[in-house]
N, C-alpha and C. Protein backbone atom coordinates (compact mmCIF):
# COMPACT_ATOMS: atom_id res chain seq x y z
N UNK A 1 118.41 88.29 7.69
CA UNK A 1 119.79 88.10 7.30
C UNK A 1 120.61 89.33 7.67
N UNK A 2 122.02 89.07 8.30
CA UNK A 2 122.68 90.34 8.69
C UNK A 2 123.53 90.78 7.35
N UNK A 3 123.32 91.75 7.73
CA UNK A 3 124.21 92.96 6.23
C UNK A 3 125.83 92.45 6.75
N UNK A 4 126.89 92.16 5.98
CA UNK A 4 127.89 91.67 6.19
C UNK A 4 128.83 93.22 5.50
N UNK A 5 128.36 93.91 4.91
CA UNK A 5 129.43 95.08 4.30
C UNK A 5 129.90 95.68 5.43
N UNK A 6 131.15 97.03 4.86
CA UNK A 6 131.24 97.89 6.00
C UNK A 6 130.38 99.24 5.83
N UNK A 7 129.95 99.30 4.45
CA UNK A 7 128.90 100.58 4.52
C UNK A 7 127.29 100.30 4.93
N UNK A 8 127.34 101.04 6.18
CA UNK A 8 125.96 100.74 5.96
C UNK A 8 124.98 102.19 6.67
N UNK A 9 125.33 103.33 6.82
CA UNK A 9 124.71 104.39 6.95
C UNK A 9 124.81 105.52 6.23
N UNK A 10 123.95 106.05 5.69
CA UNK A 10 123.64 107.12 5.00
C UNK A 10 124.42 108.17 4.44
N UNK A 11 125.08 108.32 5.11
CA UNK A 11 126.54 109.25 4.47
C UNK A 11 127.49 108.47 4.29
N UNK A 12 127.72 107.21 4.65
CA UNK A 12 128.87 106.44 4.16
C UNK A 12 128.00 106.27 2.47
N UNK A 13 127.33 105.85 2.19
CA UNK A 13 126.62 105.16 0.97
C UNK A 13 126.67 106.70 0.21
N UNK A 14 125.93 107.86 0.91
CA UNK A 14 126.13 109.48 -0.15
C UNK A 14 128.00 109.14 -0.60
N UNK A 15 129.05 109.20 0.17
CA UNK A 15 130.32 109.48 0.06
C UNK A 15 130.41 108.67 -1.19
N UNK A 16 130.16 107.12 -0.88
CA UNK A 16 130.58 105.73 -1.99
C UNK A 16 130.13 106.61 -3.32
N UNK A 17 128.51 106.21 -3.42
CA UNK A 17 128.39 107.18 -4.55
C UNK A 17 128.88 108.07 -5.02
N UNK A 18 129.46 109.37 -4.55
CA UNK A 18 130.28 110.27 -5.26
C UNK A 18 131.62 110.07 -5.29
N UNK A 19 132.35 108.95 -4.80
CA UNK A 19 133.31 108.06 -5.25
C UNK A 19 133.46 107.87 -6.13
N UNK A 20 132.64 106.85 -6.41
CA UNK A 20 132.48 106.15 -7.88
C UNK A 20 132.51 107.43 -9.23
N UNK A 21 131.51 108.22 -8.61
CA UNK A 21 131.11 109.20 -9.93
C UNK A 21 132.48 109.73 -9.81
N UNK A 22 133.38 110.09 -8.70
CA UNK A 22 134.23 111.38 -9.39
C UNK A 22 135.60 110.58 -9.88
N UNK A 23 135.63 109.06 -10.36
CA UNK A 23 136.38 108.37 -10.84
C UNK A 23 136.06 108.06 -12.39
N UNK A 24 134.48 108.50 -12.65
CA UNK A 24 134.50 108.04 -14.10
C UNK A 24 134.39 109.87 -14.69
N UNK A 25 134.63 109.54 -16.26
CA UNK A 25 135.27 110.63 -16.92
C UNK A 25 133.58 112.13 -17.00
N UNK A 26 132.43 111.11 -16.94
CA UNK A 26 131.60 111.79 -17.46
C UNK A 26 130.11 111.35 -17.03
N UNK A 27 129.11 111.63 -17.43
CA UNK A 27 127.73 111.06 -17.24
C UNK A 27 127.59 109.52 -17.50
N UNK A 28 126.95 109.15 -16.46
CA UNK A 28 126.88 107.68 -16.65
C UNK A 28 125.32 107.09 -16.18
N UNK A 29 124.66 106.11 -17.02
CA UNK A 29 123.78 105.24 -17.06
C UNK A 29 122.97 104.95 -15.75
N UNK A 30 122.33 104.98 -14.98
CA UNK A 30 121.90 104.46 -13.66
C UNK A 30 122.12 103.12 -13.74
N UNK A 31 121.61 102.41 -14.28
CA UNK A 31 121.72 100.89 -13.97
C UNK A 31 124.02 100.90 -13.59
N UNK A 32 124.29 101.29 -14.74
CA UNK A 32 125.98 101.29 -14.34
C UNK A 32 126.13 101.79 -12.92
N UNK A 33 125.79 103.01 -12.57
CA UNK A 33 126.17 103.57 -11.36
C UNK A 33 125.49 102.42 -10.15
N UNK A 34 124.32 101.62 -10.39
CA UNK A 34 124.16 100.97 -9.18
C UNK A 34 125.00 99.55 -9.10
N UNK A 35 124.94 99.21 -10.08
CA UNK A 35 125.88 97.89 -10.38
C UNK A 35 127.51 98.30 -9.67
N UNK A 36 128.39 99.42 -10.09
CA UNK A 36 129.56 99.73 -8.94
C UNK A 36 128.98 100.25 -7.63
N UNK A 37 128.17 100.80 -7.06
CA UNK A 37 127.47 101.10 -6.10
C UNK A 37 127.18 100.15 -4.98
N UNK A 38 126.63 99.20 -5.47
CA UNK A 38 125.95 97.83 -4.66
C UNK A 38 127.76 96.95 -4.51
N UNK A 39 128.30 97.43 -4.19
CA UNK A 39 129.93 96.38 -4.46
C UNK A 39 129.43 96.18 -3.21
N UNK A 40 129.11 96.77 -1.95
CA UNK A 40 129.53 96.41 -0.75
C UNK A 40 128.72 95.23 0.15
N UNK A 41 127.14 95.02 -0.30
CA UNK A 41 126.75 94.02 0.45
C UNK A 41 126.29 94.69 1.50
N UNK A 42 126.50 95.65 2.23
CA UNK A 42 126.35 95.99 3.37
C UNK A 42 125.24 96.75 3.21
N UNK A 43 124.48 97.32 2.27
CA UNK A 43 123.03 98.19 1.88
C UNK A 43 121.91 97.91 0.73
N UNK A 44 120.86 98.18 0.79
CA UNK A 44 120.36 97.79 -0.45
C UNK A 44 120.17 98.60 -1.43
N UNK A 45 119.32 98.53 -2.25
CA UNK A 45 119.24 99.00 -4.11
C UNK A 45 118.46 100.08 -3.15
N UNK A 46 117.14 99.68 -2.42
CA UNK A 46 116.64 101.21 -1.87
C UNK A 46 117.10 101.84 -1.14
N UNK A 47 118.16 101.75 -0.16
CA UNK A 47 119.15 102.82 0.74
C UNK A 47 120.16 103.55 -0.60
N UNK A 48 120.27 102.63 -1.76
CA UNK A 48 120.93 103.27 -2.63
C UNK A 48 120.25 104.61 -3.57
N UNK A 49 119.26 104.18 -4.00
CA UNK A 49 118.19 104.76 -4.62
C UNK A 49 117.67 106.13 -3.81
N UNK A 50 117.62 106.26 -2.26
CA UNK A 50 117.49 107.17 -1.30
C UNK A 50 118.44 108.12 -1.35
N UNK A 51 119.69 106.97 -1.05
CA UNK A 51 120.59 108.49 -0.99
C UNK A 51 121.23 109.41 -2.40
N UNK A 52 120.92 108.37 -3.97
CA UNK A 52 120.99 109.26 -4.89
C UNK A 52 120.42 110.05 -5.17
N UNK A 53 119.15 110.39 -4.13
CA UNK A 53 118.11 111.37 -5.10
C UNK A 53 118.67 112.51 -3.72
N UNK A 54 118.91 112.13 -2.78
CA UNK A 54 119.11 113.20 -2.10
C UNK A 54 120.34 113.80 -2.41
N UNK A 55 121.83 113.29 -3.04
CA UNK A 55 122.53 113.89 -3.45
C UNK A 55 122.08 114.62 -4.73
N UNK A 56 121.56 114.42 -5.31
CA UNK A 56 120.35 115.26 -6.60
C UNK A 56 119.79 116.55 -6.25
N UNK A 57 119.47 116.30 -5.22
CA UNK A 57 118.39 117.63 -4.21
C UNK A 57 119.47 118.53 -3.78
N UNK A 58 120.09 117.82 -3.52
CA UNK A 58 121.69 118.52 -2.46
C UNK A 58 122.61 119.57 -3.49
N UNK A 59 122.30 119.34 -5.05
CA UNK A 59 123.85 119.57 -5.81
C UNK A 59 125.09 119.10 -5.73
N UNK A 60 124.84 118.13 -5.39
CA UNK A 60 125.91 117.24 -5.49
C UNK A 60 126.40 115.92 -6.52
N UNK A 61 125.10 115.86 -7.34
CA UNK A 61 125.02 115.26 -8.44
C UNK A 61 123.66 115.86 -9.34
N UNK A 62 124.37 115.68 -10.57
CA UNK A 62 123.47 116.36 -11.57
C UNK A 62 123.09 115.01 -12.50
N UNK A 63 121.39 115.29 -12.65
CA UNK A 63 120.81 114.27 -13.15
C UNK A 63 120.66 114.80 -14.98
N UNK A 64 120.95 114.31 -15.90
CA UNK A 64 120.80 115.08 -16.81
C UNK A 64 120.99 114.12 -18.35
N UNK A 65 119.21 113.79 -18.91
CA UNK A 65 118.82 113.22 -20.03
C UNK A 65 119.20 111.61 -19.25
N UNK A 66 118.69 111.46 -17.75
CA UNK A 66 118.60 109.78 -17.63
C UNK A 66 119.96 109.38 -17.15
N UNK A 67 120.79 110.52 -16.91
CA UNK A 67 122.25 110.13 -16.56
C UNK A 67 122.89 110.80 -15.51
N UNK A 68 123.89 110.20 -14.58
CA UNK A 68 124.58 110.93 -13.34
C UNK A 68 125.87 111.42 -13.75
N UNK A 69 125.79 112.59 -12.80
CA UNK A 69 127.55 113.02 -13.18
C UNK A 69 127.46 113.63 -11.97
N UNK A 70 128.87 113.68 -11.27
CA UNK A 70 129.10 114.40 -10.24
C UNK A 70 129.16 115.99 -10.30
N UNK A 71 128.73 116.68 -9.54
CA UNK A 71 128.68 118.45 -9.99
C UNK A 71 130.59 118.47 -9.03
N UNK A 72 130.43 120.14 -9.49
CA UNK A 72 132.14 120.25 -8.67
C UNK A 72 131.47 120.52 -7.34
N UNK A 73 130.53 120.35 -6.55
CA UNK A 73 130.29 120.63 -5.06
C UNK A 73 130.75 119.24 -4.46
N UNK A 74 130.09 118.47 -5.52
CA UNK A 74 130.13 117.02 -5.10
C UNK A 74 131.64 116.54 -4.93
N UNK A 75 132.36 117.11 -6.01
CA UNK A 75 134.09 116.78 -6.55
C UNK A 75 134.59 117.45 -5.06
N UNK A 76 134.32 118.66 -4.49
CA UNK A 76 134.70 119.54 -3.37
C UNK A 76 134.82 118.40 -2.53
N UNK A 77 133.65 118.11 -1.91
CA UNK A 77 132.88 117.43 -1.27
C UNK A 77 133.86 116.08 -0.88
N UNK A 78 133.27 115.42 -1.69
CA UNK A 78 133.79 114.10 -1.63
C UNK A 78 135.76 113.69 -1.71
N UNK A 79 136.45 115.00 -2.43
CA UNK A 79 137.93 114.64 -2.10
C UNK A 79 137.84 114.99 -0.64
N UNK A 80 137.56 115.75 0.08
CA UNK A 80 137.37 115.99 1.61
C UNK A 80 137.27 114.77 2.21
N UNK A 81 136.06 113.88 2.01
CA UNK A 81 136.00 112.47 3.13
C UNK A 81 136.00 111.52 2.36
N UNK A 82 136.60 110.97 1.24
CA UNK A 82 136.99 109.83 0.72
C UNK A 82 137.51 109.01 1.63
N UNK A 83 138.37 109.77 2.35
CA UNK A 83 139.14 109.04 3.08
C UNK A 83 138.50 107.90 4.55
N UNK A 84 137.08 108.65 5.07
CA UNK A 84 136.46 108.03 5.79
C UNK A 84 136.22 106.57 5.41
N UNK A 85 135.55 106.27 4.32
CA UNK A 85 135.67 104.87 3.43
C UNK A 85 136.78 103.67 3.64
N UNK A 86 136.23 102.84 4.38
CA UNK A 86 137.18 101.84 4.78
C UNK A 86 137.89 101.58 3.39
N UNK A 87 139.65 101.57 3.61
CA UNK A 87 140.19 101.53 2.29
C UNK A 87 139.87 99.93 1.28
N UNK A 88 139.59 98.78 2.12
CA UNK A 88 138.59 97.86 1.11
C UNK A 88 138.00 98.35 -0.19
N UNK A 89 137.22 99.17 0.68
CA UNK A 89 135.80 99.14 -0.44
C UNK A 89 136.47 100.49 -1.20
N UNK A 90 137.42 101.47 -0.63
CA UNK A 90 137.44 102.57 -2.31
C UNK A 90 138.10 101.72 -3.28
N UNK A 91 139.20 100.39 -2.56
CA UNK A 91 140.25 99.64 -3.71
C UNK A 91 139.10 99.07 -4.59
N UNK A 92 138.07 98.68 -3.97
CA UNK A 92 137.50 97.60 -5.16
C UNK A 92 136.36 98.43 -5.71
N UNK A 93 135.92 100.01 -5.46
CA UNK A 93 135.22 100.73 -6.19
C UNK A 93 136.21 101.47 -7.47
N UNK A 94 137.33 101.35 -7.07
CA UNK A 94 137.79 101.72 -8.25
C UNK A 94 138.34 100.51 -8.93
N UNK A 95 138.99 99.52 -8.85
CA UNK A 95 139.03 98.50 -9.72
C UNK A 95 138.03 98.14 -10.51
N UNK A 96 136.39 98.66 -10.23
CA UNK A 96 135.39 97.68 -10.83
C UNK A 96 135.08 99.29 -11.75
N UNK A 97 135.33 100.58 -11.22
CA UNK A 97 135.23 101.83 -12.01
C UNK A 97 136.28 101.72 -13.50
N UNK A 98 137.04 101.25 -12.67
CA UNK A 98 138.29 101.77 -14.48
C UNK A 98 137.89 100.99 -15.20
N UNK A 99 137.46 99.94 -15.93
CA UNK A 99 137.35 99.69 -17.08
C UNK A 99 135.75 100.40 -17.64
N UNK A 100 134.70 100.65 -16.64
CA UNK A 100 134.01 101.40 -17.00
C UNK A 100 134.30 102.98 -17.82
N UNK A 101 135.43 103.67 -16.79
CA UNK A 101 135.83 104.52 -17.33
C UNK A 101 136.83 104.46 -18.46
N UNK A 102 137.56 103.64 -18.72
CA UNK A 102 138.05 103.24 -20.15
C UNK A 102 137.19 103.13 -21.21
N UNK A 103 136.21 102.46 -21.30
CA UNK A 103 134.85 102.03 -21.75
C UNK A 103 134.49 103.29 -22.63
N UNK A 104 134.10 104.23 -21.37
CA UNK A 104 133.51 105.43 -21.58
C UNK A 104 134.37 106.29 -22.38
N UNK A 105 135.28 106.65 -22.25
CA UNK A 105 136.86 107.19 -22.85
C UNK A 105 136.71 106.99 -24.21
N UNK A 106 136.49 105.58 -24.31
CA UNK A 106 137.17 105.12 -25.82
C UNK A 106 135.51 105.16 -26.68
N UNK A 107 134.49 105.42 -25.81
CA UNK A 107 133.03 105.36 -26.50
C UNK A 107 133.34 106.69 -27.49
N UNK A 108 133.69 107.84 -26.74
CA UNK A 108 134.13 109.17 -26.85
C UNK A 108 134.52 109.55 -28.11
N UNK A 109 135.51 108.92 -28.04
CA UNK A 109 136.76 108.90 -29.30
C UNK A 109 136.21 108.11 -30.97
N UNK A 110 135.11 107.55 -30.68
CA UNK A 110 134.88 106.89 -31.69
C UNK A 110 133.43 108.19 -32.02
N UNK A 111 133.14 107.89 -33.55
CA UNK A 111 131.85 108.96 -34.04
C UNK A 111 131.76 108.09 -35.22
N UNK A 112 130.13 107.83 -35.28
CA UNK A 112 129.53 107.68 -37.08
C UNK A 112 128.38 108.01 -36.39
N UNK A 113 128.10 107.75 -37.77
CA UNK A 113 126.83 108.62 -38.52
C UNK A 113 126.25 108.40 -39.95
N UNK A 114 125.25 108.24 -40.13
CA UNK A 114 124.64 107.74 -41.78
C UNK A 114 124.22 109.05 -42.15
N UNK A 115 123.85 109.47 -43.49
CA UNK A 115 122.73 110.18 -44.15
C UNK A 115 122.69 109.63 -45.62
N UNK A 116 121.46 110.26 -46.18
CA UNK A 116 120.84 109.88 -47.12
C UNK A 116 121.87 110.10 -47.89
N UNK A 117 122.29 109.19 -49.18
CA UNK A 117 123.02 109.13 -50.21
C UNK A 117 122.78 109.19 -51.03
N UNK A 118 123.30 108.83 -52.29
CA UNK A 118 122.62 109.40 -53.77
C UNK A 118 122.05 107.50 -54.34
N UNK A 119 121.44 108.19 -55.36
CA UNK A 119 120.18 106.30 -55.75
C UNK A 119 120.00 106.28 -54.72
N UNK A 120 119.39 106.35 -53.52
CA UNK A 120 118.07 106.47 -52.94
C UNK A 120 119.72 105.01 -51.69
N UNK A 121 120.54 105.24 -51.43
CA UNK A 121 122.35 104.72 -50.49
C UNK A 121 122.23 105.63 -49.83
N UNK A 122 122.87 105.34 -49.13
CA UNK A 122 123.41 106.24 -47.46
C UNK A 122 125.11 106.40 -47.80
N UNK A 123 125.19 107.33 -47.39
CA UNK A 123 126.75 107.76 -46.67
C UNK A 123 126.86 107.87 -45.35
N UNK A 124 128.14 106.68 -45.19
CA UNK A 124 128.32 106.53 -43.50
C UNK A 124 129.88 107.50 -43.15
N UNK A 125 129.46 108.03 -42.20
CA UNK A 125 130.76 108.50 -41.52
C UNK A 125 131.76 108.08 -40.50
N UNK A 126 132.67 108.02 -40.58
CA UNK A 126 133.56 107.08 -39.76
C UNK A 126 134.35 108.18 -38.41
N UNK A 127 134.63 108.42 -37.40
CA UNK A 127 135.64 109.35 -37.09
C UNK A 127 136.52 108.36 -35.93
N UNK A 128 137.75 108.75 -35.59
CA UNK A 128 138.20 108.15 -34.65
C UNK A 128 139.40 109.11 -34.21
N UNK A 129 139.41 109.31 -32.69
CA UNK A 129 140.50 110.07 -32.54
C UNK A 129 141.46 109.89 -31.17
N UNK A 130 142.37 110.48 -30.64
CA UNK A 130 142.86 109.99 -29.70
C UNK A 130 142.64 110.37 -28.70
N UNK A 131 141.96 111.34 -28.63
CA UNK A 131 141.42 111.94 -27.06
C UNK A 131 142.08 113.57 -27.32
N UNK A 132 143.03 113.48 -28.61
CA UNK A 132 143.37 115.32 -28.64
C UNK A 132 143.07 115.72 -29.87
N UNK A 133 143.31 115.01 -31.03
CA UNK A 133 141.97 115.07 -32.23
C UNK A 133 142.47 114.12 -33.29
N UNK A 134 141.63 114.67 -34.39
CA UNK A 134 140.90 113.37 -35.11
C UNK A 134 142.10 112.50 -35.41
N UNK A 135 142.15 111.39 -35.85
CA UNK A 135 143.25 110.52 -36.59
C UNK A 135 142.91 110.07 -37.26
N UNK A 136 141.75 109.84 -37.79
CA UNK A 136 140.94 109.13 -39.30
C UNK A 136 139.95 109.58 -39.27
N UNK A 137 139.25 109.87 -40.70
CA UNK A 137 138.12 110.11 -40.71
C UNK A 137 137.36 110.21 -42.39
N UNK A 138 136.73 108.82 -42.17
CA UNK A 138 136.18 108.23 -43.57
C UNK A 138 135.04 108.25 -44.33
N UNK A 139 134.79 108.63 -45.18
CA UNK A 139 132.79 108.62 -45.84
C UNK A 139 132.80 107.41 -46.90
N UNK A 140 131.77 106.54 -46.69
CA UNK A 140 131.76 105.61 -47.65
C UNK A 140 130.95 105.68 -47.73
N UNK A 141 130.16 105.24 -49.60
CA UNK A 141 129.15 105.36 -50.13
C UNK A 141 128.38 103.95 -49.86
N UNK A 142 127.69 103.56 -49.35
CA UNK A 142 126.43 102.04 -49.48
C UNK A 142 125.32 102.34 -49.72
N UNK A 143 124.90 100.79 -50.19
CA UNK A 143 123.55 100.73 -51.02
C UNK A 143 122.88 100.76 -50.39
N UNK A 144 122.28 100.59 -48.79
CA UNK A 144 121.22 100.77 -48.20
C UNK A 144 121.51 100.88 -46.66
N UNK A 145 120.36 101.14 -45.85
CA UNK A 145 120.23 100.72 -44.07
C UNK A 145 120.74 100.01 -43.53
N UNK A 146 120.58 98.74 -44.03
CA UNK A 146 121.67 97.80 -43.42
C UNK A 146 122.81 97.95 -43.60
N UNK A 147 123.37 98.14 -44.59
CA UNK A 147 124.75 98.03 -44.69
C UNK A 147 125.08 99.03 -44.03
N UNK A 148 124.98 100.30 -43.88
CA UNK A 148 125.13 101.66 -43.24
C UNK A 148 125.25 100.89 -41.76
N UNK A 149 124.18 100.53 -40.88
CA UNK A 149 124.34 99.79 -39.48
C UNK A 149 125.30 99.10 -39.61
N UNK A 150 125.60 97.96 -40.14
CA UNK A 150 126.81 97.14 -40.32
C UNK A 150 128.05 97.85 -39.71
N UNK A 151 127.99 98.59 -40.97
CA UNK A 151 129.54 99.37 -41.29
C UNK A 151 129.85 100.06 -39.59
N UNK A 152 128.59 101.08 -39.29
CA UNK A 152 129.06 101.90 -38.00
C UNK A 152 128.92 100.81 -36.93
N UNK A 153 128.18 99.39 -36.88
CA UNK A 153 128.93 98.95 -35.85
C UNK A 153 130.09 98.44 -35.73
N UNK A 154 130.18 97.70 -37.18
CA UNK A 154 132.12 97.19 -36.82
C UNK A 154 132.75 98.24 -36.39
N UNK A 155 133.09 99.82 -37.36
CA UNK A 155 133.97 100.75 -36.53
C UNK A 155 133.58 100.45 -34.92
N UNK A 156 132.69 100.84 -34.54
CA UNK A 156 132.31 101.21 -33.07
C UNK A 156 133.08 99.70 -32.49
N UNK A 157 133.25 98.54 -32.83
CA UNK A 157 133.46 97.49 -32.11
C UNK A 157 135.06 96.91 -32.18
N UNK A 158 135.60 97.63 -33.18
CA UNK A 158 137.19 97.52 -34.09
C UNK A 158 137.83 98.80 -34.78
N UNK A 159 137.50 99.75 -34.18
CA UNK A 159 137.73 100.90 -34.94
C UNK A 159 139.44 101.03 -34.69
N UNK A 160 139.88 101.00 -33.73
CA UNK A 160 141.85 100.95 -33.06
C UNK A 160 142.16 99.71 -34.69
N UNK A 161 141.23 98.56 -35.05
CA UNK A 161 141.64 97.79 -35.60
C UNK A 161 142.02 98.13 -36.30
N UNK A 162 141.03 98.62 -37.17
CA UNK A 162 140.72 98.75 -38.62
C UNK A 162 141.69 99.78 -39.28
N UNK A 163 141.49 101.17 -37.92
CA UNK A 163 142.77 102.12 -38.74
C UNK A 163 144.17 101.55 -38.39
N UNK A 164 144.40 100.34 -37.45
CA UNK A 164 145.84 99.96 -37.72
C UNK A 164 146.11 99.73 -38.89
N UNK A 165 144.99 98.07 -39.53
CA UNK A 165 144.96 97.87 -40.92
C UNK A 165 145.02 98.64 -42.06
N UNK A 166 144.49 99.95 -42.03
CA UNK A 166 144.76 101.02 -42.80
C UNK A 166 146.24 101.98 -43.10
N UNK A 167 146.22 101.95 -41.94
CA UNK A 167 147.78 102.73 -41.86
C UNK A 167 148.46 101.47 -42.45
N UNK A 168 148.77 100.35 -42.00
CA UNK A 168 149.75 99.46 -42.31
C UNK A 168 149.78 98.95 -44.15
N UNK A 169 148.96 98.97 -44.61
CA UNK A 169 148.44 99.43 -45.62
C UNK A 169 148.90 100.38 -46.80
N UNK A 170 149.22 101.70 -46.17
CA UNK A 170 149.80 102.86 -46.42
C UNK A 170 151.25 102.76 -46.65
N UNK A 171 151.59 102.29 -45.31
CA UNK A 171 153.24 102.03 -45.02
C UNK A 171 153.79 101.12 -45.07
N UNK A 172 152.86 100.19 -45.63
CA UNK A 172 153.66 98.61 -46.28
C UNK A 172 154.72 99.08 -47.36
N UNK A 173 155.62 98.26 -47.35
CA UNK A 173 156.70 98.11 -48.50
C UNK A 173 157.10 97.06 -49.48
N UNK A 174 156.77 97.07 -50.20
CA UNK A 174 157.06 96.35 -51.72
C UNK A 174 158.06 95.90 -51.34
N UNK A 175 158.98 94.30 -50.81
CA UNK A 175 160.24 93.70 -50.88
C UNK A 175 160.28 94.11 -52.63
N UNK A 176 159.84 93.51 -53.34
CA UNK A 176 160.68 93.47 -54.43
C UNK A 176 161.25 94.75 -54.92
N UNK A 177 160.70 96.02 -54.40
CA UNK A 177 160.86 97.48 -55.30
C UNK A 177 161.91 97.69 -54.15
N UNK A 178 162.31 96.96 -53.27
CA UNK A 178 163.39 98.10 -52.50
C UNK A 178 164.91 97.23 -52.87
C-alpha cells in the first residue's frame, strides 16, 4: 500500500514531533504524543517511535517519569524549520494539539487531595485556580474512601461548576429584603 501523507522522511517526522510538543504547555503522555503525531498517514508508529528516541539522544526532547516535553534546544530548533512542514499538516497538528493543551492547562489549575481524618474519615482538599492563583480552596470532613474519591472526582470533572454555584450562592439577593 502507498503512504498517501506528505511526511515521510526522517527529519520531516523529527520537525512534526517537536511541533506538536512545542504547542502543548508541558510534559505529555506517549500514547497522546503519538495519537497527534500519526495525523499524517504518510509514516508509521515505528518511523515514529525511531525518530522519538533519537530526538531523546539528541536533547531535543526530554523524557522524564514516562513523559515528553520539548527541551529549549528543541524550542531553538524547531521555530527555525517549522516552516519546512507543508502548511496542511502544521494547520491540523495544531487544531488536534489545542484542546489537548487546554486539557492540560485546566488539569493544572485544578488540586485535591485526601488524608486521614478524625473517627477513623478523611479530609478532602479542594483547590482551584486561574492560572495566576488560587480562587477557592475547600476542606471537607467525610466518613470514609469512597466518599473522599467521589468528592475529588466531581471537583476534577465540574470544578469551574461548582465554584460558580458557590459564588452565586454568596451573591444571591433576597428579592424580598431589598
Amino acid at each position: 500500500m502507498e503512504n498517501r501523507g506528505f511526511i515521510r522522511d526522517k527529519l520531516d517526522i523529527k520537525i512534526l514531533i517537536l511541533f506538536i510538543l512545542e504547542k502543548l504547555p508541558g510534559p505529555v503522555e506517549p500514547l497522546v504524543l503519538s495519537d497527534l503525531t500519526l495525523l499524517d498517514g504518510g509514516f508509521t508508529w515505528f518511523d515514529y517511535t525511531d525518530c522519538l528516541a533519537e530526538l531523546v539522544e539528541t536533547g531535543h526532547v526530554l523524557e522524564k517519569d514516562g513523559k515528553y516535553e520539548i527541551t529549549e534546544k528543541g524550542r531553538r530548533n524547531v521555530n527555525t524549520v517549522a516552516s519546512s512542514l507543508p502548511y496542511s499538516v502544521r494547520a491540523k497538528a495544531e487544531r488536534l494539539a489545542a484542546p489537548v493543551a487546554a486539557s492540560m492547562r485546566r488539569s493544572w489549575m485544578i488540586e485535591t487531595a485526601d488524608e486521614p481524618g478524625a473517627n477513623g474519615g478523611k479530609t478532602v482538599s479542594l483547590r482551584l485556580s486561574d492560572g495566576v492563583g488560587e480562587i477557592i480552596s475547600l476542606r471537607l470532613a467525610v466518613p470514609d474512601e469512597t466518599q473522599a474519591q467521589r468528592i475529588e472526582t466531581q471537583f476534577r470533572d465540574k470544578a469551574e461548576e461548582i465554584y460558580n454555584q458557590i459564588i452565586g450562592i454568596f451573591i444571591e439577593t433576597d428579592s424580598e429584603t431589598e
